[in-house]
Structures are given as structure tokens and as C-alpha cells.
N, C-alpha and C. Protein backbone atom coordinates (compact mmCIF):
# COMPACT_ATOMS: atom_id res chain seq x y z
N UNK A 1 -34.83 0.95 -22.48
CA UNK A 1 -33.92 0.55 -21.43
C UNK A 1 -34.68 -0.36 -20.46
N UNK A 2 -34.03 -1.06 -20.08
CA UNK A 2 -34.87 -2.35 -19.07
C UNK A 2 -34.65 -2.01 -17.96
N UNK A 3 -35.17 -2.28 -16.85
CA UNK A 3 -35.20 -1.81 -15.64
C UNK A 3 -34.17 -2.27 -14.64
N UNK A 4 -33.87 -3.94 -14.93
CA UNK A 4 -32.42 -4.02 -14.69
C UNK A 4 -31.45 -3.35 -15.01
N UNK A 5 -31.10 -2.90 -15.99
CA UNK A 5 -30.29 -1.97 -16.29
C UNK A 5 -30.65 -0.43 -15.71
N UNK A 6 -31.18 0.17 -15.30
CA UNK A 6 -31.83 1.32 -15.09
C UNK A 6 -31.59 1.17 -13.44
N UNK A 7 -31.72 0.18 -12.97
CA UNK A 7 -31.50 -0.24 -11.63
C UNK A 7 -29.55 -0.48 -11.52
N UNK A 8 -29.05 -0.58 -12.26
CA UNK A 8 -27.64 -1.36 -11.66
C UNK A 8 -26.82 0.12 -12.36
N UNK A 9 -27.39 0.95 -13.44
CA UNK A 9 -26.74 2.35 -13.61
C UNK A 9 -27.12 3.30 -12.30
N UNK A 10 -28.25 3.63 -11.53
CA UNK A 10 -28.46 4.14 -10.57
C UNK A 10 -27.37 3.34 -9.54
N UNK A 11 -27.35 1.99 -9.07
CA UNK A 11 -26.52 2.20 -8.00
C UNK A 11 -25.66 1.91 -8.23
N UNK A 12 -24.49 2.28 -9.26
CA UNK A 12 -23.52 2.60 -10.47
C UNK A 12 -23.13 4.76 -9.72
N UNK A 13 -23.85 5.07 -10.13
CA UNK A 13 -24.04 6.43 -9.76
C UNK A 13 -23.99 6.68 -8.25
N UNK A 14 -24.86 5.99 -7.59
CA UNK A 14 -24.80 6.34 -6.16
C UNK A 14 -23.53 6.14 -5.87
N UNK A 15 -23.26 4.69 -5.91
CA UNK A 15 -21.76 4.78 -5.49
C UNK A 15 -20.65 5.27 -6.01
N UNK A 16 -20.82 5.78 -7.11
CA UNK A 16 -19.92 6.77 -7.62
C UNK A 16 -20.03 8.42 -6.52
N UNK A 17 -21.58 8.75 -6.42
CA UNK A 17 -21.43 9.76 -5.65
C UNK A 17 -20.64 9.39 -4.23
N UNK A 18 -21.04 8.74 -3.54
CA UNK A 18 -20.98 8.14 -1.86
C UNK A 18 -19.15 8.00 -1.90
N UNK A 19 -18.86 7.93 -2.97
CA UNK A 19 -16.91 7.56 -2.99
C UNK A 19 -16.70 8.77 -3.08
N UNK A 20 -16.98 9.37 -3.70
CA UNK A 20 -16.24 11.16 -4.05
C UNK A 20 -16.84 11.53 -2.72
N UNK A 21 -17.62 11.48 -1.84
CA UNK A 21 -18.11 12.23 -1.24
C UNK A 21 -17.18 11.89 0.19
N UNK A 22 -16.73 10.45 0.29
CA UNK A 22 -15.98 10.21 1.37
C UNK A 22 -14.82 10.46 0.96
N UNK A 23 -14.08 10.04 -0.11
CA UNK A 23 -12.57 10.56 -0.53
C UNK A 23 -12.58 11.85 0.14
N UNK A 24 -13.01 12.61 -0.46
CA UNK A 24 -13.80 14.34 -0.18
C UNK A 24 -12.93 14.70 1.01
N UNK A 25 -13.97 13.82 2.33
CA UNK A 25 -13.70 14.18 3.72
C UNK A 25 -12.69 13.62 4.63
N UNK A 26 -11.06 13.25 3.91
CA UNK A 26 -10.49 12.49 4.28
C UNK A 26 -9.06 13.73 4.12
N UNK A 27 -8.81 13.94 5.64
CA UNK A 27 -7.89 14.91 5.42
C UNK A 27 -6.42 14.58 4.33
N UNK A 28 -5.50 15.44 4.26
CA UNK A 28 -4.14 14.95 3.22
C UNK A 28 -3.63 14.11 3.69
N UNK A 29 -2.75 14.24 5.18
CA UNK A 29 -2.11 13.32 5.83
C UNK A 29 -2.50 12.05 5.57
N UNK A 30 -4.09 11.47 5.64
CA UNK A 30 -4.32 10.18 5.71
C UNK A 30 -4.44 9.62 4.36
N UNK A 31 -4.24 10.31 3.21
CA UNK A 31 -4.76 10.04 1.97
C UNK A 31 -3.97 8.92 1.88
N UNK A 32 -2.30 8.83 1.73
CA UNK A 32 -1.72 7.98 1.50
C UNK A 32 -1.87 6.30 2.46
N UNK A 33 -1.84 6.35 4.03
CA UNK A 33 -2.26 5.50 4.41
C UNK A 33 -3.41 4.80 4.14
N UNK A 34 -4.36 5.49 3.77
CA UNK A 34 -5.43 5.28 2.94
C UNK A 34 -5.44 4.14 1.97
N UNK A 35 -4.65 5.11 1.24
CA UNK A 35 -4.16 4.15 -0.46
C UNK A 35 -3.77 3.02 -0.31
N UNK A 36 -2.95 2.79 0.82
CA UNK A 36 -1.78 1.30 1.35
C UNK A 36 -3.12 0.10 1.90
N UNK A 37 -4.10 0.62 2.72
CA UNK A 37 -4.53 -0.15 3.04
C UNK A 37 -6.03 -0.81 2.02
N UNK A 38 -6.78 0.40 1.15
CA UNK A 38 -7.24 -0.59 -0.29
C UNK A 38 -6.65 -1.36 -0.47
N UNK A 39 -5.80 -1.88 -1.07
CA UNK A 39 -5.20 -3.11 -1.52
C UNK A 39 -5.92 -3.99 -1.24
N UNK A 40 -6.41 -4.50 -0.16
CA UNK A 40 -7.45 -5.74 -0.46
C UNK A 40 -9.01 -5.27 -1.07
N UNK A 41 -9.34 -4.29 -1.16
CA UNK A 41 -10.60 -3.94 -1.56
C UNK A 41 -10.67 -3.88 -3.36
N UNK A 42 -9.14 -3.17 -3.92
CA UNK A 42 -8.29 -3.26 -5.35
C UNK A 42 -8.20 -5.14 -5.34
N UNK A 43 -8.00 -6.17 -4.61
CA UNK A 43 -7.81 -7.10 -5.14
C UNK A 43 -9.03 -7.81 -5.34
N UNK A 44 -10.28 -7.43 -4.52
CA UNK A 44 -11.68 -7.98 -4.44
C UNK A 44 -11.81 -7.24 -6.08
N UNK A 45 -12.03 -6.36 -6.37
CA UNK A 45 -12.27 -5.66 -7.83
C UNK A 45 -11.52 -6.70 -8.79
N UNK A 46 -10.28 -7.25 -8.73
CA UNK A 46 -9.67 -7.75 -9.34
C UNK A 46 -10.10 -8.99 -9.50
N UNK A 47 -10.22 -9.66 -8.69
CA UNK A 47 -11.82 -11.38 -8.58
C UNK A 47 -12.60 -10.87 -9.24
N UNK A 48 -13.48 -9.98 -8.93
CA UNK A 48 -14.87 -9.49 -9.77
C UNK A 48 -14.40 -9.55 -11.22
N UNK A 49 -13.50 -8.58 -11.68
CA UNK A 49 -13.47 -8.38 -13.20
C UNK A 49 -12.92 -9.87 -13.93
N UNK A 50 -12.17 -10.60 -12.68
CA UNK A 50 -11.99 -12.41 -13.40
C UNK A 50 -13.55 -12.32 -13.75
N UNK A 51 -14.48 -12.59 -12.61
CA UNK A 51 -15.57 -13.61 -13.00
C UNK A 51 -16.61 -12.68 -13.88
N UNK A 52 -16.51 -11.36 -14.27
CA UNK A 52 -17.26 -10.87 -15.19
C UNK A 52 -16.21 -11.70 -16.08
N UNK A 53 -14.84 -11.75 -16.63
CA UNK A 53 -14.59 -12.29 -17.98
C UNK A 53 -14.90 -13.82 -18.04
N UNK A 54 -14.82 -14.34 -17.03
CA UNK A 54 -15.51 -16.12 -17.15
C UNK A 54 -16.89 -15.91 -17.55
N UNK A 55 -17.48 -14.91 -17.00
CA UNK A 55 -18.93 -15.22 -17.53
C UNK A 55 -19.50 -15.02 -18.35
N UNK A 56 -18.87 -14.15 -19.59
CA UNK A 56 -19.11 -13.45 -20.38
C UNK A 56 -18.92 -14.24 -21.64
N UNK A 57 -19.99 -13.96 -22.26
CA UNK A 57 -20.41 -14.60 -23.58
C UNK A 57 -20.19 -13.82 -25.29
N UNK A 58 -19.96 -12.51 -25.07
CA UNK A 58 -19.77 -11.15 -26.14
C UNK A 58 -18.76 -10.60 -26.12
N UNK A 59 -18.34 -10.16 -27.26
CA UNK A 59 -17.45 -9.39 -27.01
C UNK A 59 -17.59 -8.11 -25.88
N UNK A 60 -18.56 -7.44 -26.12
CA UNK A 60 -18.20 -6.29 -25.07
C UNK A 60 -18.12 -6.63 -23.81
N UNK A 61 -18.59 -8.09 -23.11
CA UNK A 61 -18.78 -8.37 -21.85
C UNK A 61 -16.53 -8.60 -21.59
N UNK A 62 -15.98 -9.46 -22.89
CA UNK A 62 -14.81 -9.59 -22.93
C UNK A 62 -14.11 -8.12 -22.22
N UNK A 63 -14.19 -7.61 -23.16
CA UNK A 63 -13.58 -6.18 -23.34
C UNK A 63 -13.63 -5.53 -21.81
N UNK A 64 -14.99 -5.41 -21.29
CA UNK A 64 -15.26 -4.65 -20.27
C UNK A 64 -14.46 -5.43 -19.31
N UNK A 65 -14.66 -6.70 -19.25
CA UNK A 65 -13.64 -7.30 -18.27
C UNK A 65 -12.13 -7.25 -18.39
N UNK A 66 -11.27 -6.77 -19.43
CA UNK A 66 -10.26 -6.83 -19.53
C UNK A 66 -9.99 -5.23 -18.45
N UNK A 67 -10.47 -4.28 -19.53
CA UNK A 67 -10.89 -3.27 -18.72
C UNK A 67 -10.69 -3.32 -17.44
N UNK A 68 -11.03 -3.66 -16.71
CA UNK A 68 -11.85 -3.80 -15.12
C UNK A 68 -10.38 -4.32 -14.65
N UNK A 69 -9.88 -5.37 -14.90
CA UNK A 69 -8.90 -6.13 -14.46
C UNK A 69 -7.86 -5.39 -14.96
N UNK A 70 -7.39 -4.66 -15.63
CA UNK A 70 -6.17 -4.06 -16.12
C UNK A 70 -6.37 -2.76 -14.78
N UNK A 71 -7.59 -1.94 -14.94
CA UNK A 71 -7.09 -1.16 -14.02
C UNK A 71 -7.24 -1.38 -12.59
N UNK A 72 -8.14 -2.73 -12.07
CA UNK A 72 -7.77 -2.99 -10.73
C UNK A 72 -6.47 -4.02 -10.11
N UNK A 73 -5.61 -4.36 -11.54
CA UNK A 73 -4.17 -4.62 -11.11
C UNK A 73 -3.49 -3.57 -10.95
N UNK A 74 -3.44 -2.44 -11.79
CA UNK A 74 -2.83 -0.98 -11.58
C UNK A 74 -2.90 -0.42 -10.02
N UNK A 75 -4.25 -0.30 -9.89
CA UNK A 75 -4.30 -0.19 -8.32
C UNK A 75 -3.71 -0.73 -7.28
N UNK A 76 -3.64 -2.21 -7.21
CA UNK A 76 -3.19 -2.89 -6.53
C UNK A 76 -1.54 -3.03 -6.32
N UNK A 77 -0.98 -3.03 -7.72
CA UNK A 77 0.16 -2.77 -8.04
C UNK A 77 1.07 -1.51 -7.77
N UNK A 78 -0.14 -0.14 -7.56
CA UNK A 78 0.19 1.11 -7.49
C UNK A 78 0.17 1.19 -6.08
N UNK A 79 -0.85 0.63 -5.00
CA UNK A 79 -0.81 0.43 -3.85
C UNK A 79 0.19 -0.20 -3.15
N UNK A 80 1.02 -0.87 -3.32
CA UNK A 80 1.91 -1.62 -2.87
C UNK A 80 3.27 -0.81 -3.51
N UNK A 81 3.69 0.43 -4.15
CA UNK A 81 4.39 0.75 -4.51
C UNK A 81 4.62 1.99 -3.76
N UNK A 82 2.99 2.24 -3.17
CA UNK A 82 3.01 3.95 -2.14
C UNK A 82 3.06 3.11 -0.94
N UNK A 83 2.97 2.22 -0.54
CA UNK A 83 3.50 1.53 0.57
C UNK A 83 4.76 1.58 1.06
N UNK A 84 5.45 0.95 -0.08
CA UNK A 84 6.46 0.66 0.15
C UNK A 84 7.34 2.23 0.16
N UNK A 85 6.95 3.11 -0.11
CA UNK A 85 7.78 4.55 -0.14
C UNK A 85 7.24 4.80 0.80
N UNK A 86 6.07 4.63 1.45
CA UNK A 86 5.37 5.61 3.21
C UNK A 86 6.91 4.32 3.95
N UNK A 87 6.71 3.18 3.78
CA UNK A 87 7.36 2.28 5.10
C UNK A 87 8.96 2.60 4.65
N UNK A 88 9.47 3.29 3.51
CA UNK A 88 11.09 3.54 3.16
C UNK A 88 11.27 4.87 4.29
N UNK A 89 10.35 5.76 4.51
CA UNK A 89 10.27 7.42 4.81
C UNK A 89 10.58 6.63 6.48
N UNK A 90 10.59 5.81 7.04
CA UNK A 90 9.86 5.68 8.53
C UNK A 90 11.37 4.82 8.88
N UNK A 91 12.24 4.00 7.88
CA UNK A 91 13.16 3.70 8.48
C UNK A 91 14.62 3.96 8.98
N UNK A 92 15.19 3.48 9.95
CA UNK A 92 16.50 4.50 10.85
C UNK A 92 17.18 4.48 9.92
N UNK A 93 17.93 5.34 9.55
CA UNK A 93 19.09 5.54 8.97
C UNK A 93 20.46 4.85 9.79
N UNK A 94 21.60 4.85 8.53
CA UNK A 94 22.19 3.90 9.18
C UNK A 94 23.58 4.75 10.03
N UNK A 95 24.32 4.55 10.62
CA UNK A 95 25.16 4.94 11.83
C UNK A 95 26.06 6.43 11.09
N UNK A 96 26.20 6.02 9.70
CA UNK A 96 27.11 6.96 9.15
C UNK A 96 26.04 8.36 8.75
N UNK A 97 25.41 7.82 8.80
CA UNK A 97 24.24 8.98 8.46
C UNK A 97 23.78 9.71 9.75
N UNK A 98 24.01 9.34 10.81
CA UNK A 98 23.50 10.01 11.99
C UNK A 98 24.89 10.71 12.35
N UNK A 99 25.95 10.82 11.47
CA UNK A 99 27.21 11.39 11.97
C UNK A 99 28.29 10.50 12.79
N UNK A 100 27.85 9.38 13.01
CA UNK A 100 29.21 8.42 13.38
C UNK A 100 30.25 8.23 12.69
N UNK A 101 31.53 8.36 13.18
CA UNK A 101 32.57 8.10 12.12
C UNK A 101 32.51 6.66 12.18
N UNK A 102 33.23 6.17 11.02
CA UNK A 102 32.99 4.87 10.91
C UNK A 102 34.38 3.98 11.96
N UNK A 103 35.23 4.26 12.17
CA UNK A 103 36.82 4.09 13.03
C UNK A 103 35.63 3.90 14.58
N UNK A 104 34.90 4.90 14.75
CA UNK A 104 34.29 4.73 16.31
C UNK A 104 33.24 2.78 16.23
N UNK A 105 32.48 3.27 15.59
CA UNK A 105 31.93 2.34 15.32
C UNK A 105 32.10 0.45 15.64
N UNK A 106 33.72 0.65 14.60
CA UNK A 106 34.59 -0.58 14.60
C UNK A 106 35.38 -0.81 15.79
N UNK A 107 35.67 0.40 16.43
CA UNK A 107 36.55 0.03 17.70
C UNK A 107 35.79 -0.69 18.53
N UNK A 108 34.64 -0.02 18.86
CA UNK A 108 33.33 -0.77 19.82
C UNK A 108 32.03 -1.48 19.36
N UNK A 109 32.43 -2.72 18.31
CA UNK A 109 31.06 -2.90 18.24
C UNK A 109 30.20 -3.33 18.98
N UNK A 110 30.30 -3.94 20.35
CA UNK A 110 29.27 -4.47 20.91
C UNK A 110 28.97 -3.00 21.69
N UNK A 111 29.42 -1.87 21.79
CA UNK A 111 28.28 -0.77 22.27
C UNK A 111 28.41 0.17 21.47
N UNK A 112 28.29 0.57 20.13
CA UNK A 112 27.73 0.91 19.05
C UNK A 112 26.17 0.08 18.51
N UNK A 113 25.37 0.28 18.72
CA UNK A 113 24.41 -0.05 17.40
C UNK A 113 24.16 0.32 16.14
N UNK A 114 23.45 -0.33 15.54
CA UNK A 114 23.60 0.48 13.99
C UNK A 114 22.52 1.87 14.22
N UNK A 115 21.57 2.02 15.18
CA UNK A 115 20.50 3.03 15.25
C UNK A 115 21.19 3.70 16.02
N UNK A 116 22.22 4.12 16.62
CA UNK A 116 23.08 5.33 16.84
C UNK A 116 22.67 5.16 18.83
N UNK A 117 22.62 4.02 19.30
CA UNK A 117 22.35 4.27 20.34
C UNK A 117 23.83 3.36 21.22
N UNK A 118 24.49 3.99 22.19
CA UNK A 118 25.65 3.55 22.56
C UNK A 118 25.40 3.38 24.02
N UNK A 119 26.43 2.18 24.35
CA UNK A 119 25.99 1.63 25.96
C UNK A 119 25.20 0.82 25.99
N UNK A 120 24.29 0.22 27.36
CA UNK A 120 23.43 -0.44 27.33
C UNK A 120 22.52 -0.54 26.38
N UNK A 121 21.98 0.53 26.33
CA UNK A 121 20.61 0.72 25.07
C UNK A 121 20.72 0.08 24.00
N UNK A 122 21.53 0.94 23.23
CA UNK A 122 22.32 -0.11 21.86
C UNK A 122 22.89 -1.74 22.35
N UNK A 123 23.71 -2.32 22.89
CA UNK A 123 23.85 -3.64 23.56
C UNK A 123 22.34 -3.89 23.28
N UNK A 124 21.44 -3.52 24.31
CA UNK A 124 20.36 -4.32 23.81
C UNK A 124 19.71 -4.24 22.43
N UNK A 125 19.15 -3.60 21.78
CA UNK A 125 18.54 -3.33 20.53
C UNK A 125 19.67 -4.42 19.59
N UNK A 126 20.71 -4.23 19.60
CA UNK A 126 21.33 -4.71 19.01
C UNK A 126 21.25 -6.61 18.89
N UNK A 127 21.28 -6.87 20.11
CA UNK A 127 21.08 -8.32 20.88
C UNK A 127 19.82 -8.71 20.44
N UNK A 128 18.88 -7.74 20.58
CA UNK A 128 17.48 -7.72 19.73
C UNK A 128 17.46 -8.24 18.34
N UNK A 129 18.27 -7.80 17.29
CA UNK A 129 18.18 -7.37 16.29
C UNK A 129 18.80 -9.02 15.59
N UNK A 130 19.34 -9.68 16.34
CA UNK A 130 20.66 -10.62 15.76
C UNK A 130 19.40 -11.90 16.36
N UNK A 131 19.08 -11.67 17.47
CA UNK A 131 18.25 -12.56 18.40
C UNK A 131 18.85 -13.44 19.36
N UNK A 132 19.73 -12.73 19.41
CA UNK A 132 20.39 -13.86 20.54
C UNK A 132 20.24 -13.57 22.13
């Protein structure tokens, strides 16, 4: 074994340990925000495994790069999919869902909003929302 190699499997390993060890200490709650914000660190992996396959002269250098790039599109792809379900969980529901009948609604739309807020409040948010 050559020492380059012996050198790039050790800090291969370290950072294999140093990731489990911080994943580790990362309470539940934040796991998912977590996940959303890799995405650029999943797309840096995703450059890398391009320029391992540009540079690569063998088959196994091929291979390993396909490798690399298949599962740091997964990530990236998988990241942007727990995103988008944390930012679905966080938005207002719409007027009929907060118990508005829909007849109230239509009688008054300029003090109805769609976020269930009536009178001034709603007027504004609403005025907000259109931009005028």
C-alpha cells in the first residue's frame, strides 16, 4: 500500500468518524432543518464526483464517479423534497379550514382575509398580499 493511499484512507476514516460523531449530537427537532440546509454542501459533492469522472482514466475511477454522483444527486434531490414538506407543515390554511362559512366570506370580501383575520387586520394583510 503506498502512503498516499494510506494517507487519504485515514482522513477517509476520520471524517467518517467526526460526521457520526456530530450527526450524533444534534437533537431530533433540528435533524430535519438540518437536512434542508446541506443542499449546498450535497451539491459541492456533486462537482467533486463530476471532476473525479473528467479525470478519470479506468474503469474503476469511471464507476466510482458514477457512484459518487448518483448518490450526491439523491441527496440533493432528497433535500429539497424534506424542504419542501417542513415549508408545506408551516403554511395558513385556507378560510374554510379555519371554520369560515364560505356565504360570510363572499358577503365581505374586503374584511375577510384568506388567513381568517377580519376588520382592519385582514384589510391590511390582505392589501399586503395583492400589493396594492
Amino acid at each position: 500500500m503506498s502512503t498516499a493511499l494510506l494517507t487519504d484512507l485515514t482522513i477517509f476514516i476520520l471524517a467518517l468518524l467526526i460526521g457520526i460523531e456530530v450527526i450524533g449530537k444534534v437533537p431530533a427537532t433540528l435533524h430535519t432543518p438540518l437536512m434542508s440546509a446541506t443542499n449546498a454542501i450535497h451539491g459541492i459533492v456533486l462537482v467533486g464526483a463530476v471532476l473525479i469522472g473528467v479525470t478519470a482514466h479506468n474503469a474503476v475511477g469511471y464507476v466510482i464517479a458514477f457512484i459518487a454522483a448518483f448518490f450526491a444527486a439523491a441527496n440533493v434531490v432528497g433535500g429539497y423534497v424534506v424542504t419542501g414538506r417542513m415549508l408545506k407543515m408551516f403554511r395558513r390554511k385556507s378560510s374554510q379550514a379555519q371554520g369560515q362559512v364560505p356565504e360570510q366570506v363572499g358577503a365581505q370580501p374586503e374584511l375577510a382575509a384568506a388567513n381568517g383575520h377580519k376588520g382592519l387586520k385582514g384589510l391590511v394583510s390582505r392589501m399586503n398580499r395583492t400589493g396594492s
